[in-house]
N, C-alpha and C. Protein backbone atom coordinates (compact mmCIF):
# COMPACT_ATOMS: atom_id res chain seq x y z
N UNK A 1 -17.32 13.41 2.81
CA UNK A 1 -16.12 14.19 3.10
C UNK A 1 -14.90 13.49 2.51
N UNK A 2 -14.34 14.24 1.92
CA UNK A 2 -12.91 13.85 0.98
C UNK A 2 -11.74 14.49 1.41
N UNK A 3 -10.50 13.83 1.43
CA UNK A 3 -9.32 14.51 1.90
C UNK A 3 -9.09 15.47 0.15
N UNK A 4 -8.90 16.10 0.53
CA UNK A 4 -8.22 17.24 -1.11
C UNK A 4 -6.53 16.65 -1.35
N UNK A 5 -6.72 16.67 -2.90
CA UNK A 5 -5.25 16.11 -3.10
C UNK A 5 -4.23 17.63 -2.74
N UNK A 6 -2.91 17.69 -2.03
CA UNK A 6 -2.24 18.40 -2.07
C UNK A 6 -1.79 18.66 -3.21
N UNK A 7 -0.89 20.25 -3.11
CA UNK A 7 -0.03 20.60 -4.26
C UNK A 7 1.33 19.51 -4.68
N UNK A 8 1.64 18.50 -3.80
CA UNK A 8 2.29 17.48 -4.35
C UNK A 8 2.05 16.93 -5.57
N UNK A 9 1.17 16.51 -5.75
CA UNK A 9 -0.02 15.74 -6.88
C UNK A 9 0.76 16.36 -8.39
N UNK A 10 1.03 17.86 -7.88
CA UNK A 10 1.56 18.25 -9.28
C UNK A 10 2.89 18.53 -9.53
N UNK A 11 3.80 18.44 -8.10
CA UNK A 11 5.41 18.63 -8.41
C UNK A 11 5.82 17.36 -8.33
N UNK A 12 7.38 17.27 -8.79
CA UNK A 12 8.47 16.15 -8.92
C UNK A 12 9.44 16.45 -7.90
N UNK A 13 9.17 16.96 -7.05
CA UNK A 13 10.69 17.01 -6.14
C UNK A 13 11.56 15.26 -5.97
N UNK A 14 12.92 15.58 -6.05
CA UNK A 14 14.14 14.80 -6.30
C UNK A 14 14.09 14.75 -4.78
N UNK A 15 14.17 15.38 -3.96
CA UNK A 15 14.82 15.05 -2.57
C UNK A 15 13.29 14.87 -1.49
N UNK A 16 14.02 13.44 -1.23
CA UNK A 16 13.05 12.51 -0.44
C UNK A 16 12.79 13.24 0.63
N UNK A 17 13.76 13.84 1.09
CA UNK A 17 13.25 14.40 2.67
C UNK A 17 12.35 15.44 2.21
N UNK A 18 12.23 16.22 1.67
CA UNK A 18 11.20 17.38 1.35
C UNK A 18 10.25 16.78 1.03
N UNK A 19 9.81 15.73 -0.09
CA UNK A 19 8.85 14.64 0.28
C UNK A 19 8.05 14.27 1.24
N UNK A 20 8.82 13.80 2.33
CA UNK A 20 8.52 13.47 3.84
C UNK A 20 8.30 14.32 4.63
N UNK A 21 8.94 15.84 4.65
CA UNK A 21 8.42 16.52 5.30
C UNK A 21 7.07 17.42 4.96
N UNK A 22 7.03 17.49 3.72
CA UNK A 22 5.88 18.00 3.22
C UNK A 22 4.49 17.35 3.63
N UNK A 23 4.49 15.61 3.13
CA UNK A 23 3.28 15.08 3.10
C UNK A 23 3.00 14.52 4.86
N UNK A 24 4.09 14.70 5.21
CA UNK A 24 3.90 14.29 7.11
C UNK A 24 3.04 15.36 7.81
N UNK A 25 3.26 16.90 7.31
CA UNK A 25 3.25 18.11 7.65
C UNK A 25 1.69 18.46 7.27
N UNK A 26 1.37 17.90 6.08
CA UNK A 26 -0.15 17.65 5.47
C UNK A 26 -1.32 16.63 6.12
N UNK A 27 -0.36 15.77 6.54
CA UNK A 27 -0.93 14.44 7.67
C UNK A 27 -1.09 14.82 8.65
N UNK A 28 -0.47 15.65 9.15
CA UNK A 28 -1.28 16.21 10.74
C UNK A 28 -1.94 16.71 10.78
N UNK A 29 -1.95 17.62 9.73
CA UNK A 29 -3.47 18.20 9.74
C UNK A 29 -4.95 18.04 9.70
N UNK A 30 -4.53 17.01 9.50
CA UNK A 30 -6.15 16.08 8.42
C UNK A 30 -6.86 15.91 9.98
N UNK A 31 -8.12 16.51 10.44
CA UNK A 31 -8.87 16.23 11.11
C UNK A 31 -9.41 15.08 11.41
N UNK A 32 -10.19 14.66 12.59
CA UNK A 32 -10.54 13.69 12.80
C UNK A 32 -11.43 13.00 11.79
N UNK A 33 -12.70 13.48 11.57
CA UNK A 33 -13.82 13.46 10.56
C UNK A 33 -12.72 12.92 9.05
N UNK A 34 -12.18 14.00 8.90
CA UNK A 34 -11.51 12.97 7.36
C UNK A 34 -10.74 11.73 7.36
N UNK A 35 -10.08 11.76 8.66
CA UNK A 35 -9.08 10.43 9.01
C UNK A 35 -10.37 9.11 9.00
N UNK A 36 -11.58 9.77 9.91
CA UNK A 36 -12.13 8.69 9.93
C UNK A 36 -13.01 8.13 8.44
N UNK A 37 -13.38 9.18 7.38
CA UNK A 37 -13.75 9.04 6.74
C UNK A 37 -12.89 7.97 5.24
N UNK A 38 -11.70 8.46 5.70
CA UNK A 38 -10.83 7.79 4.84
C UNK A 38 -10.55 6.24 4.96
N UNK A 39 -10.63 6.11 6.04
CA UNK A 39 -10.98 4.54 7.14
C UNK A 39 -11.58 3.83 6.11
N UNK A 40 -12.59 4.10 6.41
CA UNK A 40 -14.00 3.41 6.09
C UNK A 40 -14.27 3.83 4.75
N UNK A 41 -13.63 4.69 4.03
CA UNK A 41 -13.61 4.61 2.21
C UNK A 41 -12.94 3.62 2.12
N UNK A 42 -11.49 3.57 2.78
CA UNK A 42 -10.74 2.64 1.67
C UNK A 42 -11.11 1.12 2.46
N UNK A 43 -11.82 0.74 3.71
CA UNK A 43 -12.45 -0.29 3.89
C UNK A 43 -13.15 -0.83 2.79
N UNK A 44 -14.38 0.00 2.44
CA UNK A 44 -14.72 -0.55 1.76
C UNK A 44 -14.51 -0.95 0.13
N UNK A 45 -13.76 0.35 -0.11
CA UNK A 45 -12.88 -0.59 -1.68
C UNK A 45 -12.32 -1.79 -1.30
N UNK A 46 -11.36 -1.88 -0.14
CA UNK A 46 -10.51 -3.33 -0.09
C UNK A 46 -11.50 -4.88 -0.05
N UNK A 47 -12.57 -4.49 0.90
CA UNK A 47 -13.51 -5.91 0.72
C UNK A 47 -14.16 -5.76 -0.96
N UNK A 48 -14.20 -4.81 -1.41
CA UNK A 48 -14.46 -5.62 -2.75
C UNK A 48 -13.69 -6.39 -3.33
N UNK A 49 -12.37 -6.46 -3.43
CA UNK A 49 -11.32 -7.24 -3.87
C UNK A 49 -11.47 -8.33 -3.66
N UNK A 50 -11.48 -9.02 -5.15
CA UNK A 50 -11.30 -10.30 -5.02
C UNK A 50 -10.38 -11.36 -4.34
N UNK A 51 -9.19 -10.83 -4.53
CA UNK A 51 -7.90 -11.20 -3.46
C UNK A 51 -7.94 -11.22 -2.51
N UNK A 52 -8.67 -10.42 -1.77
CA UNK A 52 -8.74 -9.76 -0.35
C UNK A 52 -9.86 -11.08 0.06
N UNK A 53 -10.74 -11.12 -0.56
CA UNK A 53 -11.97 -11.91 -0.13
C UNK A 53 -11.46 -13.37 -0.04
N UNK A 54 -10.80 -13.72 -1.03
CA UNK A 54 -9.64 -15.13 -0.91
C UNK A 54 -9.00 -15.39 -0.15
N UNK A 55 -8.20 -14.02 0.29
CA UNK A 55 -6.87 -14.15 1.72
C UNK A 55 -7.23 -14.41 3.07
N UNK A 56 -6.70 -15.93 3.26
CA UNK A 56 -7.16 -16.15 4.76
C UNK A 56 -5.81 -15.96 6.01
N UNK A 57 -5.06 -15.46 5.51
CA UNK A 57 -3.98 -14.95 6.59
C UNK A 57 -3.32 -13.29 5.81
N UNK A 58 -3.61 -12.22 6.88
CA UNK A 58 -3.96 -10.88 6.47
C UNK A 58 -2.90 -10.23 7.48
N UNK A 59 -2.26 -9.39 7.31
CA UNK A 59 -0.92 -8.59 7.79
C UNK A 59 -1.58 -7.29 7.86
N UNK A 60 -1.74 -6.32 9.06
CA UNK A 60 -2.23 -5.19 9.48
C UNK A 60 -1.32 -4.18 9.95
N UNK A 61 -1.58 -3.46 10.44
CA UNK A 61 -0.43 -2.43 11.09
C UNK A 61 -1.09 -1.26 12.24
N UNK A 62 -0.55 -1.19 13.44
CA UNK A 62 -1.68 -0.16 14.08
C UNK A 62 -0.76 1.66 13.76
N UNK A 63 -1.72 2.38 13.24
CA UNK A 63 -2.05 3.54 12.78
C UNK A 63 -1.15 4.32 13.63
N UNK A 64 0.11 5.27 12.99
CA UNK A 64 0.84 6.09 14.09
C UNK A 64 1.19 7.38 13.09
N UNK A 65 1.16 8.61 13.92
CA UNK A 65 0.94 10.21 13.57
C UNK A 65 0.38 10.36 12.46
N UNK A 66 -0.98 9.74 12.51
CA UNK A 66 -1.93 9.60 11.44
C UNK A 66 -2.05 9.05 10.29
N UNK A 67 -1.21 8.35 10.19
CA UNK A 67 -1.12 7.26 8.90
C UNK A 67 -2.73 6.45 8.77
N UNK A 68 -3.17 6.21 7.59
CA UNK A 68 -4.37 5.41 7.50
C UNK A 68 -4.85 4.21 8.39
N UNK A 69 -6.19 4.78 9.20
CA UNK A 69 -6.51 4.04 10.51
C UNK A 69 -6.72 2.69 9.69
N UNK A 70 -6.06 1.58 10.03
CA UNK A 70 -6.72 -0.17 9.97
C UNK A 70 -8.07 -0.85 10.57
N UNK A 71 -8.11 0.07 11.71
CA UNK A 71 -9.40 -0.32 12.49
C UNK A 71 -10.66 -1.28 11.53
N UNK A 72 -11.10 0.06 10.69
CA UNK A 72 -12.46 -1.09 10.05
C UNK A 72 -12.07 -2.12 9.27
N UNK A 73 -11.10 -1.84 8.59
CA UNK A 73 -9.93 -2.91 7.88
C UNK A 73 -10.14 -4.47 8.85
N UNK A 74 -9.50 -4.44 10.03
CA UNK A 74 -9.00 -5.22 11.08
C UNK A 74 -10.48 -5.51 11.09
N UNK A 75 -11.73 -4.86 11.65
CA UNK A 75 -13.00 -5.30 11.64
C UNK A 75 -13.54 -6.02 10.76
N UNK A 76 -13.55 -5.99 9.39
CA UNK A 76 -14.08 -6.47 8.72
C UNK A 76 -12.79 -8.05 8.52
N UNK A 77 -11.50 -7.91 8.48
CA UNK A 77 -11.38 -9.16 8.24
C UNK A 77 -11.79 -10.63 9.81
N UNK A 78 -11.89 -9.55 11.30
CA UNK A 78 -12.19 -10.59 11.77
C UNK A 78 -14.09 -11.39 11.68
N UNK A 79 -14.53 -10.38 11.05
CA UNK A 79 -15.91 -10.68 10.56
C UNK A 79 -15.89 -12.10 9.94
N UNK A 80 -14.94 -11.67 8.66
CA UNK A 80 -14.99 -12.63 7.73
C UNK A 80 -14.28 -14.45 8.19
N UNK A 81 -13.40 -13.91 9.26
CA UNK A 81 -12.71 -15.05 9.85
C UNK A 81 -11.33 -15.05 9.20
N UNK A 82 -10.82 -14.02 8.85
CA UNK A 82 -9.61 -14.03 8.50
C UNK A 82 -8.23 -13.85 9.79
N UNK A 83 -7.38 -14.61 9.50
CA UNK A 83 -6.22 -14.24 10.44
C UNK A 83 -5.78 -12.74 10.52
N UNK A 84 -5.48 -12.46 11.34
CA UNK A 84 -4.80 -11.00 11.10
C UNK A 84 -3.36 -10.94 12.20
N UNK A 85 -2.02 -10.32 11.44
CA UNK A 85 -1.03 -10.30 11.70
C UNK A 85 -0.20 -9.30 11.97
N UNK A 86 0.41 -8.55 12.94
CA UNK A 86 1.09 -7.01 13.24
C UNK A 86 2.29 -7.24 13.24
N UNK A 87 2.82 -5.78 12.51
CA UNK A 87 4.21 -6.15 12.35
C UNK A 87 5.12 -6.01 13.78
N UNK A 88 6.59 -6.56 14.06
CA UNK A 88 7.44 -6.46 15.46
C UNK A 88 8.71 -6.33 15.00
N UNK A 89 9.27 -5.08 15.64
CA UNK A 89 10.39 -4.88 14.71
C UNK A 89 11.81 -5.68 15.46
N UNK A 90 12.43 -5.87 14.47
CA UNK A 90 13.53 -6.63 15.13
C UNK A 90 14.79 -6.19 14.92
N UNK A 91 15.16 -5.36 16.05
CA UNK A 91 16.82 -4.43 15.68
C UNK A 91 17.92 -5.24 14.70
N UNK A 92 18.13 -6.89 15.40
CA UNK A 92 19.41 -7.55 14.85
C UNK A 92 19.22 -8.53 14.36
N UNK A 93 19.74 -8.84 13.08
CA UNK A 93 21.22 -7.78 13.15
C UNK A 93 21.14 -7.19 11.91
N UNK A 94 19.79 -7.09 11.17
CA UNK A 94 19.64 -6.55 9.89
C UNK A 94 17.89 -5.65 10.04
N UNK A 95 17.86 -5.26 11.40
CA UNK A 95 16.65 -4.26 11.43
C UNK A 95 15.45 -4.70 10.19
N UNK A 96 15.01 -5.63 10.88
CA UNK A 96 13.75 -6.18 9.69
C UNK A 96 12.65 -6.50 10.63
N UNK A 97 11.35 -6.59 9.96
CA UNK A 97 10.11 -6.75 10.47
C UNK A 97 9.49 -8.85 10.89
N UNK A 98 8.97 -8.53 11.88
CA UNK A 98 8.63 -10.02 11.81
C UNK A 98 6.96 -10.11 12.04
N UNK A 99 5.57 -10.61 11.61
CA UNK A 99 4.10 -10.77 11.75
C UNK A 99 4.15 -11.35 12.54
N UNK A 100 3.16 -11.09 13.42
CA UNK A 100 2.45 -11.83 14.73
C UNK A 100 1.41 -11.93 14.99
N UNK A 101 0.57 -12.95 15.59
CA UNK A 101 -0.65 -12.96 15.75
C UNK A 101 -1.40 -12.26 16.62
N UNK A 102 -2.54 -11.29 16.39
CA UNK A 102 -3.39 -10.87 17.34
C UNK A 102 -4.58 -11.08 17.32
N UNK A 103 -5.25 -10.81 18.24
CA UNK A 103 -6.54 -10.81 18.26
C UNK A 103 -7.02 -9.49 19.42
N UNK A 104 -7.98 -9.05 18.83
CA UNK A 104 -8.55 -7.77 20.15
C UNK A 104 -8.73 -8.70 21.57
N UNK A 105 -8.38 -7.48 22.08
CA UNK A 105 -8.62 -7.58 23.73
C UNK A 105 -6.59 -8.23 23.95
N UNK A 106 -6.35 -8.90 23.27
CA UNK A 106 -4.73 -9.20 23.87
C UNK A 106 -3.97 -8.17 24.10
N UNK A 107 -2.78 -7.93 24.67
CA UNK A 107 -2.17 -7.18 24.98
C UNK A 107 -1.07 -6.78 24.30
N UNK A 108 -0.80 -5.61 23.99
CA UNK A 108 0.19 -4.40 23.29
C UNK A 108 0.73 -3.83 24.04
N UNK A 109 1.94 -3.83 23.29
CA UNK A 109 2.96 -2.69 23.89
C UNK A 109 3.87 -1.97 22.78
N UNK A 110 4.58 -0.40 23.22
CA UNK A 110 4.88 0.43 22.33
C UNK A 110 6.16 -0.18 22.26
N UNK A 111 6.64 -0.38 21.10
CA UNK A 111 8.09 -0.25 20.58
C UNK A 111 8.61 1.03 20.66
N UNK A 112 10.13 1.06 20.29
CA UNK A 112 10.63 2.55 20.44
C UNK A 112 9.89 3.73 19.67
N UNK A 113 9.77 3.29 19.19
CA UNK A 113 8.69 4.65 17.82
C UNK A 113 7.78 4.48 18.68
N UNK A 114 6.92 4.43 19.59
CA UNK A 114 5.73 4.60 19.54
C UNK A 114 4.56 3.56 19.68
N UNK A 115 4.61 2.81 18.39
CA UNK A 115 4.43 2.07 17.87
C UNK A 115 3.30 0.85 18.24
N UNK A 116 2.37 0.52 18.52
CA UNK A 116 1.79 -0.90 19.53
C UNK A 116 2.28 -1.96 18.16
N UNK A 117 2.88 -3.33 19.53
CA UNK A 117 2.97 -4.16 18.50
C UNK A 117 2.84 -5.17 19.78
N UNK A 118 1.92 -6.50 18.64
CA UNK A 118 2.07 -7.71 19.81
C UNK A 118 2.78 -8.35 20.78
N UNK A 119 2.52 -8.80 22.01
CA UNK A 119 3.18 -9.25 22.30
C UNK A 119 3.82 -10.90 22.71
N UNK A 120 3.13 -11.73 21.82
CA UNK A 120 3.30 -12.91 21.59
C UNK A 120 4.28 -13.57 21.56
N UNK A 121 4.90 -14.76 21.91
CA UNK A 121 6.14 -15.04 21.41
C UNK A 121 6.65 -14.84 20.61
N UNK A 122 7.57 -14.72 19.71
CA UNK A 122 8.36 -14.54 18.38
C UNK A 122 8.19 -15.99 17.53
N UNK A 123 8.33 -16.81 18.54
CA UNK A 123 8.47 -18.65 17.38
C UNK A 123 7.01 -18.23 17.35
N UNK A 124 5.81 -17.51 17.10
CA UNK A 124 4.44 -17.77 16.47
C UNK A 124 4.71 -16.66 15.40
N UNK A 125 5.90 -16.26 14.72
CA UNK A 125 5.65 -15.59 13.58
C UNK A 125 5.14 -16.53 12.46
N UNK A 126 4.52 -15.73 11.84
CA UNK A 126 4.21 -16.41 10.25
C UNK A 126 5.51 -16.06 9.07
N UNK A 127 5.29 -16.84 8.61
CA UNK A 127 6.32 -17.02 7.43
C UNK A 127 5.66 -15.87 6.16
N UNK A 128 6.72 -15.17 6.06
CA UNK A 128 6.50 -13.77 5.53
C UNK A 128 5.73 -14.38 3.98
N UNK A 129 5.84 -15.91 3.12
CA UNK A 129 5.66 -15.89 2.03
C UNK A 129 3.61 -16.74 2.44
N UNK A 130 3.95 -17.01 3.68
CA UNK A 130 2.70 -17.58 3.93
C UNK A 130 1.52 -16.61 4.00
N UNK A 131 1.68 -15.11 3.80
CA UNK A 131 0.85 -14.27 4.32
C UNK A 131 0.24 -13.94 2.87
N UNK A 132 -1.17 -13.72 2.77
CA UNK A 132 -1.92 -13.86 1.24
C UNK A 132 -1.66 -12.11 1.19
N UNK A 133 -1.54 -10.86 2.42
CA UNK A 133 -1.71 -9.89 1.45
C UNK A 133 -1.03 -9.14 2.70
N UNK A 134 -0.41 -8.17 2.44
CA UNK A 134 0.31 -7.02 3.56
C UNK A 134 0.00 -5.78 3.27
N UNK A 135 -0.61 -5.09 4.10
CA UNK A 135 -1.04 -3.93 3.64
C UNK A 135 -0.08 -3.01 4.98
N UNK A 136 0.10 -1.83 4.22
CA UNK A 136 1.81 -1.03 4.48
C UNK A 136 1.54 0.03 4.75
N UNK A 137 2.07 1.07 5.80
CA UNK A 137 1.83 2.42 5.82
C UNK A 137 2.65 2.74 4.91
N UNK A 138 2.58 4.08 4.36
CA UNK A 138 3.51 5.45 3.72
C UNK A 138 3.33 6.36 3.96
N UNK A 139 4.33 7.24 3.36
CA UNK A 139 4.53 8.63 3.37
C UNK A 139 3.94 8.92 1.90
N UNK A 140 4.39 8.82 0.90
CA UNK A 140 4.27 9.26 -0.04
C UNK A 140 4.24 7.91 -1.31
N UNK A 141 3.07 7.77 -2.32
CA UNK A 141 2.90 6.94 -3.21
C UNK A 141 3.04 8.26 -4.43
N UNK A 142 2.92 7.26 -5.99
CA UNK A 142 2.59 8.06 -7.12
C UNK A 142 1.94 6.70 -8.15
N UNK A 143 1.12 7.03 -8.81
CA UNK A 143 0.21 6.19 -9.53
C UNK A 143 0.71 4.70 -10.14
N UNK A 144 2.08 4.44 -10.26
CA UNK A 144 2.49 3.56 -10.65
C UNK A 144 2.63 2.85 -9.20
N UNK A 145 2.51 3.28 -8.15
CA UNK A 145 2.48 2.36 -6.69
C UNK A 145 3.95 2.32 -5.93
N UNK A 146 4.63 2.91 -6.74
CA UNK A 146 5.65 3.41 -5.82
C UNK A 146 5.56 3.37 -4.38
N UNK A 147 6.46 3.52 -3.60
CA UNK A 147 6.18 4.01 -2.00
C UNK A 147 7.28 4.26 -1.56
N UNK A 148 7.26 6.02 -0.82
CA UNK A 148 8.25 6.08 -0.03
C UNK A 148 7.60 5.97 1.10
N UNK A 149 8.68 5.46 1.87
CA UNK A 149 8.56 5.22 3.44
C UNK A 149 9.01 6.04 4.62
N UNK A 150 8.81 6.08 5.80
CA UNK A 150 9.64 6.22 6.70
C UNK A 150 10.95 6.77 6.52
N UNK A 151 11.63 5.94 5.77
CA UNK A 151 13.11 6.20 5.52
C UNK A 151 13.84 5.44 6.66
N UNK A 152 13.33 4.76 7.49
CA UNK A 152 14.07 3.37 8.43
C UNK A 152 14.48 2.38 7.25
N UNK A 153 13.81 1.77 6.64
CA UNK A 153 13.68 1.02 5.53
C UNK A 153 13.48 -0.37 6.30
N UNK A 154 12.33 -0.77 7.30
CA UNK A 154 12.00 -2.14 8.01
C UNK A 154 11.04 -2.99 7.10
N UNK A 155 10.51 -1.97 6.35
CA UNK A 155 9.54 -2.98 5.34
C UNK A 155 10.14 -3.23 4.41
N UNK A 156 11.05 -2.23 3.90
CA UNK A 156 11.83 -2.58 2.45
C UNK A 156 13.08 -3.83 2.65
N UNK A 157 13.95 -3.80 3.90
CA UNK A 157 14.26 -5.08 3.97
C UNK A 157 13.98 -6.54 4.34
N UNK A 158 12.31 -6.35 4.97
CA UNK A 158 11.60 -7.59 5.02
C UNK A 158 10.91 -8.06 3.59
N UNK A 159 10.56 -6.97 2.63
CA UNK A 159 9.94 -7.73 1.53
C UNK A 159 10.74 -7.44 0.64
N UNK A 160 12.04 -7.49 0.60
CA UNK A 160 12.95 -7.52 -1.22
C UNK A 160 13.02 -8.90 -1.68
N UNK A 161 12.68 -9.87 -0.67
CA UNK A 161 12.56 -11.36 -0.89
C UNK A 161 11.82 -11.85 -1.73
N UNK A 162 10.64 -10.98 -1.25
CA UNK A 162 9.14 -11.10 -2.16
C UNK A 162 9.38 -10.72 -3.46
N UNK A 163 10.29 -9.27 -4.01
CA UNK A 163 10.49 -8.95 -4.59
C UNK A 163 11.22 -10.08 -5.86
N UNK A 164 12.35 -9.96 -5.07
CA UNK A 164 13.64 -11.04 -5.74
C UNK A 164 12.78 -12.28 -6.51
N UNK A 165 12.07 -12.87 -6.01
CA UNK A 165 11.57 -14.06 -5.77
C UNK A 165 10.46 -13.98 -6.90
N UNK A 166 9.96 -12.61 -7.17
CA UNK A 166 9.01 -12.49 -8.24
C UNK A 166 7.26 -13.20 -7.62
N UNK A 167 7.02 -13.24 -6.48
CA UNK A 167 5.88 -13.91 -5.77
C UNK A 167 4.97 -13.54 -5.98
N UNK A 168 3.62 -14.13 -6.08
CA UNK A 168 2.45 -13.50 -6.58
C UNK A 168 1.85 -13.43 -5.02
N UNK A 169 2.01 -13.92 -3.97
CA UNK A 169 1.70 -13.36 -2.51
C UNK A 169 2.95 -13.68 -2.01
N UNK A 170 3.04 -13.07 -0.97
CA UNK A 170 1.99 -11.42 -0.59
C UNK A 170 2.05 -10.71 -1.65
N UNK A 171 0.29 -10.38 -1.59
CA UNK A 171 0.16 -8.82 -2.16
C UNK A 171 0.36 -7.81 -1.18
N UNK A 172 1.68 -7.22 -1.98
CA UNK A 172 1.60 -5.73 -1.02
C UNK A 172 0.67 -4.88 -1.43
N UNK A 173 0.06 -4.39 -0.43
CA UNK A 173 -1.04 -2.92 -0.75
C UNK A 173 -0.70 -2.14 0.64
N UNK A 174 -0.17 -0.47 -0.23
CA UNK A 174 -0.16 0.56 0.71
C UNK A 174 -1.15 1.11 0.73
N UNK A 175 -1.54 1.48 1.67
CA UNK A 175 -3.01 2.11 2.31
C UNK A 175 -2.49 3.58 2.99
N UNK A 176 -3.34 5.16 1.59
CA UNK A 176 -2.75 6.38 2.10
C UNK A 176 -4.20 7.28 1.71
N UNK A 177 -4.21 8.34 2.25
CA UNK A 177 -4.79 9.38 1.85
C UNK A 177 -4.63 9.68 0.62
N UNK A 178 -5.33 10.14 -0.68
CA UNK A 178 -5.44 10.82 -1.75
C UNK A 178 -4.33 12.09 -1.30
N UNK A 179 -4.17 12.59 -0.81
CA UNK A 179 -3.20 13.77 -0.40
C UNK A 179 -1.93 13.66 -0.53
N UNK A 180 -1.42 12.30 -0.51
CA UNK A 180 -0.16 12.03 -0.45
C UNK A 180 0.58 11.31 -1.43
N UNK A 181 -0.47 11.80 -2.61
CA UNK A 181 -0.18 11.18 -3.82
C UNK A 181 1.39 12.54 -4.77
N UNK A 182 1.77 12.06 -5.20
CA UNK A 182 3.08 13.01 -5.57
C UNK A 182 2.89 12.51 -7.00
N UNK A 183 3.87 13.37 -8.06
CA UNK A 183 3.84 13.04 -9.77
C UNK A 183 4.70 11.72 -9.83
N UNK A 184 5.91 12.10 -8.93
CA UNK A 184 6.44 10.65 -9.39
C UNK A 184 7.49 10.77 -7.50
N UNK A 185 7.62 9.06 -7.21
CA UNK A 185 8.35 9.14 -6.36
C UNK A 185 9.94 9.01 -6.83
N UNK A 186 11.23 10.18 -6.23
CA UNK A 186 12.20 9.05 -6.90
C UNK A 186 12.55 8.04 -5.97
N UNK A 187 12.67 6.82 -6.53
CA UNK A 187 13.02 5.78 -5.56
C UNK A 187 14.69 5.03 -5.72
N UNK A 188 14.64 4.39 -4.52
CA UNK A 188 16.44 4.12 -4.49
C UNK A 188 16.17 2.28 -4.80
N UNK A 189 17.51 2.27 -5.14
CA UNK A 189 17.59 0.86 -5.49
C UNK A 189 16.98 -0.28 -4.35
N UNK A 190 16.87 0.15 -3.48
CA UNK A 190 16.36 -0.52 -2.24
C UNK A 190 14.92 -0.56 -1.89
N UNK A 191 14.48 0.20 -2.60
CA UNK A 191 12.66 0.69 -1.89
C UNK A 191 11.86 -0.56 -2.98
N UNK A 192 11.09 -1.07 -2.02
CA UNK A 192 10.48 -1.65 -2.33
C UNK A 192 8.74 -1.16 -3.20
N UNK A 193 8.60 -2.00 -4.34
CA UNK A 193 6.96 -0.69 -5.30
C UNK A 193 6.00 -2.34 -4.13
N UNK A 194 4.93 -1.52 -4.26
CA UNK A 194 3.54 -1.96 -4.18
C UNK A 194 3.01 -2.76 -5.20
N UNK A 195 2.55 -3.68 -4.77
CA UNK A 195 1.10 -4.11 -5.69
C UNK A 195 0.49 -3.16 -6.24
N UNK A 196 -0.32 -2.23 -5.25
CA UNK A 196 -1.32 -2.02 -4.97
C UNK A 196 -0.69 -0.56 -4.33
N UNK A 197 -1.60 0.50 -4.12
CA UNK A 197 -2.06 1.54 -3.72
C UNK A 197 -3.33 1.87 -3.07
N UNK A 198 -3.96 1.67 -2.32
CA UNK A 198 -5.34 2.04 -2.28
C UNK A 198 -5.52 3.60 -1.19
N UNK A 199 -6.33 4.48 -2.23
CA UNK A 199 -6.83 5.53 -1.11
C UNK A 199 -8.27 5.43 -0.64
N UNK A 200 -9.03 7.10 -0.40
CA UNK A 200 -10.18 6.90 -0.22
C UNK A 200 -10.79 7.41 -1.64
N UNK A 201 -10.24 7.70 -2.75
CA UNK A 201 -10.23 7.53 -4.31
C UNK A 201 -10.73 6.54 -5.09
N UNK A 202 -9.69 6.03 -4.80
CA UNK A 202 -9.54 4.65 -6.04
C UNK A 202 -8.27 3.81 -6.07
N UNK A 203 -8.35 2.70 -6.32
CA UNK A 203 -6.87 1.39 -6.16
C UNK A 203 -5.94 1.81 -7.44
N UNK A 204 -5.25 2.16 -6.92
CA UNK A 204 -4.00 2.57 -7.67
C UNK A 204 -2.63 0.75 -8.38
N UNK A 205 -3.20 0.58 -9.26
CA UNK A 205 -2.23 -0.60 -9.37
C UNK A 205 -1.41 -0.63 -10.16
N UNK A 206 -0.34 -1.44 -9.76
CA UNK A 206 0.92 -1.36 -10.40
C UNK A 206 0.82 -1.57 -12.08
């Protein structure tokens, strides 16, 4: 079972919000069976990666109004013995993201969105350049790895550092449905591109 690429795939729309509302509007729909199927496709492209198989401290995200489930993701890296890290958002005073350590069975709680995020102290964040790979929800990618977001912009002002800095880790990789692929994203001086792309397709790289 395959998600079908939407009619996005073949327009250019200029305005982000029609973007967002389109491919959000396409995301709810997606049944259980394909959400889960998409899981466990792009699981298993990511453990082939050589990078991935290298990275021993791993940045996750838990899954909200259907964005690509992490679950087997999260499974397979605690298999392997990899760290795994959730993002915690931090209002002040520049609304940016901070990693934290989890492990199953500890305890979560919703941020304002919704959201489960650890609840660990804050002094056990990891150092955003210490993390070998971050894998990102979206709204909307296009083959060059683009990514629009949310439109909060919490990831785009935690990794312009990465950016600036020219770093070879973190690898960012957004993790989306084939559906939410668009011809081109336009992006603002602020949005941060991907490494990486991965659907339940194929790795889309920069």
């Amino acid at each position: 079972m395959r998600c079908l690429p939407s009619f996005l795939s073949l327009l250019m729309p200029s305005d982000r919000k029609t973007i967002r509302q389109a491919v959000r509007k396409q995301r709810q729909q997606l049944s259980l069976p394909q959400r889960q199927f998409t899981a466990s496709a792009l699981q298993a492209h990511i453990v082939k990666l050589p990078l991935f198989q290298q990275a021993k401290h791993v940045a996750l995200y838990f899954s909200h109004h259907n964005e690509v489930d992490t679950a087997p993701l999260w499974q397979s890296c605690c298999v392997a013995g990899k760290s795994c890290y959730f993002p915690v958002l931090i209002q002040s005073p520049d609304k940016h993201l901070i990693f934290l350590p989890h492990q199953e069975g500890e305890r979560l709680q919703k941020n304002r969105y919704g959201i489960l995020e650890p609840t660990v102290s804050h002094d056990k964040a990891i150092d955003i350049f210490d993390l070998d790979v971050i894998f990102i929800p979206l709204v909307a990618f296009d083959v060059r790895a683009n990514r629009l977001g949310m439109g909060v912009g919490y990831y785009d002002r935690t990794l312009i550092e990465v950016v600036r800095q020219a770093a070879t880790e973190p690898l960012l990789i957004g993790l989306a449905y084939e559906m939410q692929k668009v011809k081109q994203v336009p992006m603002a001086d602020w949005d941060v591109p991907m490494s990486a792309v991965v659907t339940e397709e194929t790795v889309y790289w920069r």
